[in-house]
Protein backbone atom coordinates (compact mmCIF):
# COMPACT_ATOMS: atom_id res chain seq x y z
CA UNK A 1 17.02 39.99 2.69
CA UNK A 2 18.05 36.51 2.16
CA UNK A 3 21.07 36.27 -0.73
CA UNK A 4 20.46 34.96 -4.42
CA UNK A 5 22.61 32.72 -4.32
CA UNK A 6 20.75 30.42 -0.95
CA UNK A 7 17.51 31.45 -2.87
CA UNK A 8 18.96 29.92 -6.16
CA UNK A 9 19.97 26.96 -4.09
CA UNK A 10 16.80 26.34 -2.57
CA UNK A 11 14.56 26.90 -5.71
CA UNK A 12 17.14 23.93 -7.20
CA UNK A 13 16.90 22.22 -4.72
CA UNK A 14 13.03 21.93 -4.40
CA UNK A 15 12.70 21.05 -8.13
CA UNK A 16 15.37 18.26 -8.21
CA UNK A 17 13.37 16.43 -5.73
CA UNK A 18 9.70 17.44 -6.90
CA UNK A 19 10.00 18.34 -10.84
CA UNK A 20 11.59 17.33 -14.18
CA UNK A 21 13.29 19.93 -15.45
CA UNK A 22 15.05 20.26 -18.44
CA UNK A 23 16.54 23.86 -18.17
CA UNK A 24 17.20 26.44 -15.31
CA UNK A 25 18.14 29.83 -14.87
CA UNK A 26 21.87 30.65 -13.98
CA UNK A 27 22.04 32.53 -10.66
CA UNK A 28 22.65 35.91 -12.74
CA UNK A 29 19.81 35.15 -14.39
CA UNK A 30 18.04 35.94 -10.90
CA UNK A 31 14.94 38.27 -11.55
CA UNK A 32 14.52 40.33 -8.67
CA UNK A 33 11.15 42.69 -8.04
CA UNK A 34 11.07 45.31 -5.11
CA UNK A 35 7.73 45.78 -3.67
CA UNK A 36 8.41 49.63 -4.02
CA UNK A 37 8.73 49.10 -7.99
CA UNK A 38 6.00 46.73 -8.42
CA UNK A 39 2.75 48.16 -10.38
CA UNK A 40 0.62 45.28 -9.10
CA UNK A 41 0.57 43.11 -5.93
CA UNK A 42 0.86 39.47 -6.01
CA UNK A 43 -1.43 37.87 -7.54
CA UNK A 44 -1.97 34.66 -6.35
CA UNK A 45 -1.21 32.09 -3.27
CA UNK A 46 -0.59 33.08 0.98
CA UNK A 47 0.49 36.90 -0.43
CA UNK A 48 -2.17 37.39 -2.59
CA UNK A 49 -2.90 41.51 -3.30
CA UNK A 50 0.11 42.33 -1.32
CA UNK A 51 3.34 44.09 -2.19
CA UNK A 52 6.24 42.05 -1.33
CA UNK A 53 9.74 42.03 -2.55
CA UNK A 54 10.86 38.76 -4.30
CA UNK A 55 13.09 36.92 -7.03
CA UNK A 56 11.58 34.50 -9.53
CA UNK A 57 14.24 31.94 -11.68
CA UNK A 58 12.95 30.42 -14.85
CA UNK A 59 13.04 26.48 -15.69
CA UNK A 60 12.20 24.71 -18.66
CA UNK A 61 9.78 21.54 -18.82
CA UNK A 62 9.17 19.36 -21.85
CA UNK A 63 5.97 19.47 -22.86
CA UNK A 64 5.42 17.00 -25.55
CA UNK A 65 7.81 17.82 -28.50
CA UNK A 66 8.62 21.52 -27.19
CA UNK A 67 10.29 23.48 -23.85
CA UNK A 68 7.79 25.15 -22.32
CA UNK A 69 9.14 28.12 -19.41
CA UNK A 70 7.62 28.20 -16.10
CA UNK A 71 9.05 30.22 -12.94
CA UNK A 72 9.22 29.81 -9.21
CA UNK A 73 8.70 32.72 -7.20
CA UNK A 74 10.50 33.21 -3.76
CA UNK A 75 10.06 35.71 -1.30
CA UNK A 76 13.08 37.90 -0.80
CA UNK A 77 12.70 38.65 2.86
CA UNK A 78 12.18 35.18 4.17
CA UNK A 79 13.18 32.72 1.59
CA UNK A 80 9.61 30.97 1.18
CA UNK A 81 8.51 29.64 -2.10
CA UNK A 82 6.14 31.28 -3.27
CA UNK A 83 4.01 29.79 -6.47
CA UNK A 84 5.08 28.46 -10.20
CA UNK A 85 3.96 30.53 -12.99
CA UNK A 86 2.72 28.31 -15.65
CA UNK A 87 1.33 28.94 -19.42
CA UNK A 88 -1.93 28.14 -17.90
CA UNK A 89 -2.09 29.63 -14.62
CA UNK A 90 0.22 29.15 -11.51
CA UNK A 91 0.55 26.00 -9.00
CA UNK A 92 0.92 26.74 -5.26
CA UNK A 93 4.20 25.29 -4.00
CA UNK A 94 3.69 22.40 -0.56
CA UNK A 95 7.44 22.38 0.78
């Protein structure tokens, strides 16, 4: 399992160079899900209806006048990014 903190650094990494952000998560802020907890498998992108383990960190983009939350998903065993979760859906991440 790959540490927060390179997962952290990689997530940051990938949105300084590809989206504004206003707002991030702190690394203790980390969300991690174990595929042995999880109620339902992934639900979108390459792991779609599988059980994997994986963090997701939270960012903030303006939208307009207001913050709107979005998070990255990364998979815990091998470090890939995953998707973004969106208020309207979820983007697949191109690295």
């Amino acid at each position: 399992m790959i540490a927060k903190e390179e997962d952290y650094n990689k997530i940051k990494s990938y949105l300084d160079r590809n989206i504004k952000y206003s707002s991030i998560d702190t690394i203790n802020e980390i969300a991690f899900t174990s595929k042995d907890e999880m109620n339902y498998p992934i639900s979108h992108g390459k792991y779609e209806g599988q059980k994997i383990d994986y963090y997701a960190i939270s960012y903030g983009e303006i939208w307009g006048i207001e913050e709107r939350s979005m998070a990255v998903l990364i998979h815990a065993e091998t470090g890939e990014l995953l998707y973004i979760i969106t208020p309207h859906g979820y983007l697949d991440i191109k690295e």
